[in-house]
Every structure is written in structure tokens, then in C-alpha cells.
N, C-alpha and C. Protein backbone atom coordinates (compact mmCIF):
# COMPACT_ATOMS: atom_id res chain seq x y z
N UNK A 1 0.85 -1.18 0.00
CA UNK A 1 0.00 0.00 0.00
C UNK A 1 0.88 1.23 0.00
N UNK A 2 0.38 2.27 -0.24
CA UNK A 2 1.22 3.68 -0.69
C UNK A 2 0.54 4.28 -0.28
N UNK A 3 0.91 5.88 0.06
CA UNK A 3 -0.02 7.19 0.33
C UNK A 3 0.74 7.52 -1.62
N UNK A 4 -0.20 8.73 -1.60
CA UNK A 4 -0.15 9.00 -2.94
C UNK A 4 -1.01 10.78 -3.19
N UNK A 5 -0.58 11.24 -4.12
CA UNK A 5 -1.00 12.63 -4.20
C UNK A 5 -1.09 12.85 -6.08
N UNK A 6 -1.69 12.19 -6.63
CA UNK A 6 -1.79 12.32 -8.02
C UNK A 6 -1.86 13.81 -8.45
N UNK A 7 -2.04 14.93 -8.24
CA UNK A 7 -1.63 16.30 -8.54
C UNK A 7 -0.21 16.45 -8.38
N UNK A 8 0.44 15.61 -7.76
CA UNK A 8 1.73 16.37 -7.59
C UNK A 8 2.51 15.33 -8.09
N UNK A 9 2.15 13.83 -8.15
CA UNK A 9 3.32 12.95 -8.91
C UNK A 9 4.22 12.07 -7.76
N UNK A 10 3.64 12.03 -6.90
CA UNK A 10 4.57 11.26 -6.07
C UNK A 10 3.90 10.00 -5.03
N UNK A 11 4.95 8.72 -4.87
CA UNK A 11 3.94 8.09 -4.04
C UNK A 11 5.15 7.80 -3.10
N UNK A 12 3.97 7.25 -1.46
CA UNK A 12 5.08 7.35 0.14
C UNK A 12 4.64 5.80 0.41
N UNK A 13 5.23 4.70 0.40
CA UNK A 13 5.17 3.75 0.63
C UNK A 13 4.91 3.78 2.46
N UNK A 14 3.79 2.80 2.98
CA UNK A 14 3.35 2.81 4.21
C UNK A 14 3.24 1.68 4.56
N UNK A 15 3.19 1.35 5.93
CA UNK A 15 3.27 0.20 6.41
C UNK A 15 1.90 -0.40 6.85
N UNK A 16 1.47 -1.75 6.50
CA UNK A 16 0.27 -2.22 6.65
C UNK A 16 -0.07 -1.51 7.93
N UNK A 17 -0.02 -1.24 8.97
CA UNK A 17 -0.47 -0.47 10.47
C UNK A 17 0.22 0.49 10.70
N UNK A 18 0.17 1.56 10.70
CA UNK A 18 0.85 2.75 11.21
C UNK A 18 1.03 2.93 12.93
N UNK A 19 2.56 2.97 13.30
CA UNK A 19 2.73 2.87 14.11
C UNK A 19 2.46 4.35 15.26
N UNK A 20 2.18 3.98 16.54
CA UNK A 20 1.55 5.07 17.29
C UNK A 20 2.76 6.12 17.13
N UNK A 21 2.51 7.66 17.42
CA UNK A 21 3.69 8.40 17.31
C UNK A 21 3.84 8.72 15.63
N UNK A 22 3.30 8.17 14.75
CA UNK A 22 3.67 8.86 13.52
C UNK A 22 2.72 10.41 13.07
N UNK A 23 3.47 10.87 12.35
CA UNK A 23 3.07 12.56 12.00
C UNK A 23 2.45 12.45 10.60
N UNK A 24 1.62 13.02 10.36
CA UNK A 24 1.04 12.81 8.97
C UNK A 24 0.14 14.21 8.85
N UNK A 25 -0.04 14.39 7.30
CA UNK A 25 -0.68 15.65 6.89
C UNK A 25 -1.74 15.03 6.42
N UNK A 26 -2.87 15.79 5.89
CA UNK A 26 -4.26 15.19 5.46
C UNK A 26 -3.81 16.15 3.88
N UNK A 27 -4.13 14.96 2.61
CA UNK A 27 -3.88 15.64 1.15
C UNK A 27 -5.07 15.64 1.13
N UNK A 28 -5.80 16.92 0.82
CA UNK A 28 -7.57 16.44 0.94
C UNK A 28 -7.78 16.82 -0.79
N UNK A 29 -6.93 17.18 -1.70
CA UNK A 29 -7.00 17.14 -2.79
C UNK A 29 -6.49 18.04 -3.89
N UNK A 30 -6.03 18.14 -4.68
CA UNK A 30 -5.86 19.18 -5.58
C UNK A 30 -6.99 20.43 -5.58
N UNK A 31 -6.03 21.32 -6.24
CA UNK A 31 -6.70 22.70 -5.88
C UNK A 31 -7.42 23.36 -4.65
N UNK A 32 -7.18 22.53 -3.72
CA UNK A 32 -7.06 23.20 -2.16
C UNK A 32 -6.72 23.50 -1.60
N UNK A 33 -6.65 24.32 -0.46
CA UNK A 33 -6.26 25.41 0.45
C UNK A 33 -5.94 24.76 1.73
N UNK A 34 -6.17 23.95 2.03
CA UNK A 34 -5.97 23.94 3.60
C UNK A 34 -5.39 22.31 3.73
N UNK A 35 -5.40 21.80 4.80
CA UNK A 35 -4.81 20.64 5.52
C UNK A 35 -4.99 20.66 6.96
N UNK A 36 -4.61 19.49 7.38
CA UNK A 36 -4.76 18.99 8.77
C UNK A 36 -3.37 18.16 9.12
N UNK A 37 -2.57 18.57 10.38
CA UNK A 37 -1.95 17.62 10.53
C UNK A 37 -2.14 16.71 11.58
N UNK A 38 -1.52 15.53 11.74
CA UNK A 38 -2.25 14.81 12.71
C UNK A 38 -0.71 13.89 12.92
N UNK A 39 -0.92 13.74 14.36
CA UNK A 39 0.05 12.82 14.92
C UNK A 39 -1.08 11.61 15.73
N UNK A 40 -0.70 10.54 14.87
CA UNK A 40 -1.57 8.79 14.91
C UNK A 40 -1.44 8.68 16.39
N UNK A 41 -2.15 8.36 17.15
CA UNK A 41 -2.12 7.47 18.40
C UNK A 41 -2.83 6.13 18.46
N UNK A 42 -3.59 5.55 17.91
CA UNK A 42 -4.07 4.19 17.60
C UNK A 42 -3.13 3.56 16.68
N UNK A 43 -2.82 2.21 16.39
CA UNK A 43 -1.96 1.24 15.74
C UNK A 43 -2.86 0.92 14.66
N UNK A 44 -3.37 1.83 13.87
CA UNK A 44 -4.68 1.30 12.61
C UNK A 44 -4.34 1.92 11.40
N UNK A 45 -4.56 1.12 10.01
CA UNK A 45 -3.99 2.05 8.80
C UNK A 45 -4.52 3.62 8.70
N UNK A 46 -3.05 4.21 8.33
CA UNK A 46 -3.49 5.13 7.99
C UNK A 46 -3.90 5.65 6.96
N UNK A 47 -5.37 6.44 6.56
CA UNK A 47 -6.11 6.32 5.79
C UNK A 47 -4.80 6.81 4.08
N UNK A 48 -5.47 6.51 3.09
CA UNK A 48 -4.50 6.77 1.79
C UNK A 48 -4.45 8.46 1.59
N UNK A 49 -5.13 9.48 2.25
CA UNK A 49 -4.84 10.72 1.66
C UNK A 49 -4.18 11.25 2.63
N UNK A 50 -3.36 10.90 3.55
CA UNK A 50 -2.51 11.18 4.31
C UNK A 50 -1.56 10.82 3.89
N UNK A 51 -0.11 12.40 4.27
CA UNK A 51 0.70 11.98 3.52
C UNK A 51 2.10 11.82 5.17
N UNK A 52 3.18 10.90 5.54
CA UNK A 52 3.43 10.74 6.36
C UNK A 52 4.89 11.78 6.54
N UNK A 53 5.18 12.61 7.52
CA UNK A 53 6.48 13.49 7.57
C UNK A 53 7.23 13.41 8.30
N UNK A 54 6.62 11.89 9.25
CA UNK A 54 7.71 11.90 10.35
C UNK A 54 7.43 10.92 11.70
N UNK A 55 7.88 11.07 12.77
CA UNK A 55 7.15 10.36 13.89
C UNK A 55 7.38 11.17 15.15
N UNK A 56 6.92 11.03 16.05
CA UNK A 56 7.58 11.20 17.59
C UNK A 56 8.67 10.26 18.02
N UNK A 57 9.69 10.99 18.68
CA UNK A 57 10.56 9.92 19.07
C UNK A 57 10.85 10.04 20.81
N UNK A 58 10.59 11.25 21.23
CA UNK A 58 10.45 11.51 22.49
C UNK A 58 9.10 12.62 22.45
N UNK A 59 8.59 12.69 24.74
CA UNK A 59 8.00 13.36 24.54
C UNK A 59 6.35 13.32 24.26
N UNK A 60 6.10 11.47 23.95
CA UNK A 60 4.70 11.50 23.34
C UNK A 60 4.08 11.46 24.89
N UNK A 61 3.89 12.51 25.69
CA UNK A 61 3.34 11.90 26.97
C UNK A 61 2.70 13.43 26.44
N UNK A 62 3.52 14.10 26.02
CA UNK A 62 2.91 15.86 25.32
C UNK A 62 1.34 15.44 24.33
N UNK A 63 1.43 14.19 23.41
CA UNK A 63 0.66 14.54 22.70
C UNK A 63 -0.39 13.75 23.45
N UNK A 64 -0.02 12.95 24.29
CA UNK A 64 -1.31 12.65 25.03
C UNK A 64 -1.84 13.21 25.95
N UNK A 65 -1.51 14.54 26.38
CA UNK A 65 -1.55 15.47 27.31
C UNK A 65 -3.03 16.37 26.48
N UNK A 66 -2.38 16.27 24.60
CA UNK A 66 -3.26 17.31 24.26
C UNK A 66 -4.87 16.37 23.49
N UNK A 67 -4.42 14.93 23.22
CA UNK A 67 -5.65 13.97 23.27
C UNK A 67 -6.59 13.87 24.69
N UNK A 68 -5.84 14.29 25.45
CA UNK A 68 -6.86 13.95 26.60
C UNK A 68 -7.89 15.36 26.91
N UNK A 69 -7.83 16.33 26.68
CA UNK A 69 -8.23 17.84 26.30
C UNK A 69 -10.35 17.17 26.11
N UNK A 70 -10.68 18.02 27.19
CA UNK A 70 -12.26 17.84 26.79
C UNK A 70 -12.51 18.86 25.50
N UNK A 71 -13.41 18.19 24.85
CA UNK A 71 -13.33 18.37 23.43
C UNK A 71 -15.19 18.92 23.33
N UNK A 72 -15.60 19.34 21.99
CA UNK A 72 -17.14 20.13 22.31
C UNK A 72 -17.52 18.99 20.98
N UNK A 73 -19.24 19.75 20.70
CA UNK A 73 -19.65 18.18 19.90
C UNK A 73 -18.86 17.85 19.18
N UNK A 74 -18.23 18.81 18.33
CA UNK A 74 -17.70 18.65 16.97
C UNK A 74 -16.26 17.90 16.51
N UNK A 75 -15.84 17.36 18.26
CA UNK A 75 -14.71 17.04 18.32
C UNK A 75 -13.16 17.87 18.09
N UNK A 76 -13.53 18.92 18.80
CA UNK A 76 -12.65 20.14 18.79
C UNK A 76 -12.23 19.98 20.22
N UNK A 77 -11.23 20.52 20.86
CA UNK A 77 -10.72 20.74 21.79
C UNK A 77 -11.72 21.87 22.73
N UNK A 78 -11.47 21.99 23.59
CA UNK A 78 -12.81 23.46 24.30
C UNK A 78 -11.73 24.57 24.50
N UNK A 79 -10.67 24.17 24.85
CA UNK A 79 -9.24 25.19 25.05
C UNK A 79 -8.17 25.38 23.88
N UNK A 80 -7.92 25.57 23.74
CA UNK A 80 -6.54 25.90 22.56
C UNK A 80 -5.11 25.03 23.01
N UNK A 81 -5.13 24.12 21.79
CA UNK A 81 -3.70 23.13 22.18
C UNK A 81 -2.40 23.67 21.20
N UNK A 82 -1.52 23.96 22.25
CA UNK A 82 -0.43 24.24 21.05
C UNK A 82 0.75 23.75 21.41
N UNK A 83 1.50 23.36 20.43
CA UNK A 83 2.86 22.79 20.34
C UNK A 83 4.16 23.84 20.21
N UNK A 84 4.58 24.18 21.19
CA UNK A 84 5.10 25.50 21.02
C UNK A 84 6.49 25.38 20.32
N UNK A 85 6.91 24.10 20.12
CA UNK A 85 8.49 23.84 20.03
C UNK A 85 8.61 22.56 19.29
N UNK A 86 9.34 22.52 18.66
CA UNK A 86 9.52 20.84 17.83
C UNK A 86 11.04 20.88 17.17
N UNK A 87 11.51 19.83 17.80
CA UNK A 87 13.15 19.93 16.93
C UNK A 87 12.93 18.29 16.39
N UNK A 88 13.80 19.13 15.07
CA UNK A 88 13.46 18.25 13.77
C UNK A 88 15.34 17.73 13.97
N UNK A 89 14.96 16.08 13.88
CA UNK A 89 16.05 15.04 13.82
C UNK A 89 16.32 14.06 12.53
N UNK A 90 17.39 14.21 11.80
CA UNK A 90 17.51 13.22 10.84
C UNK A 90 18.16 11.57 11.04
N UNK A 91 17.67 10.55 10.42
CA UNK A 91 18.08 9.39 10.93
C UNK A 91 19.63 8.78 10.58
């Protein structure tokens, strides 16, 4: 299986289960404006219009700090979650 972005020409090979801690963007399609990013916490595929940029490697006690956040119907947070800092590591 692959993530894939046919407007732009490129495909991201993925692993049958995406492991907890991975970082991913939402490609919601050509000629659009916006995105979502999302860091996975369940062990379940991740859907194909997500495209993957990375993982957590320390620290995920932060993003479960901001999953645990009472949230309103719409599945929004009720407070404002922000990530104030992120250092980027190459392998």
C-alpha cells in the first residue's frame, strides 16, 4: 500500500499499520487550500490521503496530554492546544 498525491506525482510507501507516534498531513485534494496535521495514536492504517512526515521519538506523553483535552460536539478541543516547540532530527 502507498499514500499517494496524483496532482503532484509522487507516491510514500506505508506500512500495513501505522505505528503510534507517527506525524502525517491530510492531502484532501488538488486545488485546495488547507490541511490537517495529525500525529496517529491508535496502531490502525493510515487512511491513503494522508501523507506521512515523520514520527515522535520523544515526549509522546505531550501529545497525550493534548488527546486527553475535553473536546465540544464537533470534536474540537474546548481550550486551545499548542505545540510550542519541535526539533526536527535526521536518521
Amino acid at each position: 500500500m502507498s499514500l499517494s498525491d496524483p496532482s503532484r506525482g509522487f507516491r510514500i510507501p506505508t506500512p500495513p499499520a501505522s505505528p503510534v507516534g507517527l506525524g502525517a498531513v491530510e492531502i484532501p485534494g488538488p486545488s485546495t487550500n488547507g490541511s490537517q496535521f495529525f500525529i496517529w495514536r491508535g496502531d490502525l492504517k493510515l487512511p491513503h490521503q494522508y501523507t506521512i512526515l515523520g514520527e515522535v521519538v520523544s515526549a509522546m506523553e505531550a501529545v497525550d496530554a493534548i488527546a486527553a483535552l475535553p473536546t465540544d460536539a464537533q470534536d474540537r478541543p474546548r481550550r486551545e492546544a499548542v505545540i510550542s516547540k519541535v526539533s526536527v532530527a535526521t536518521a
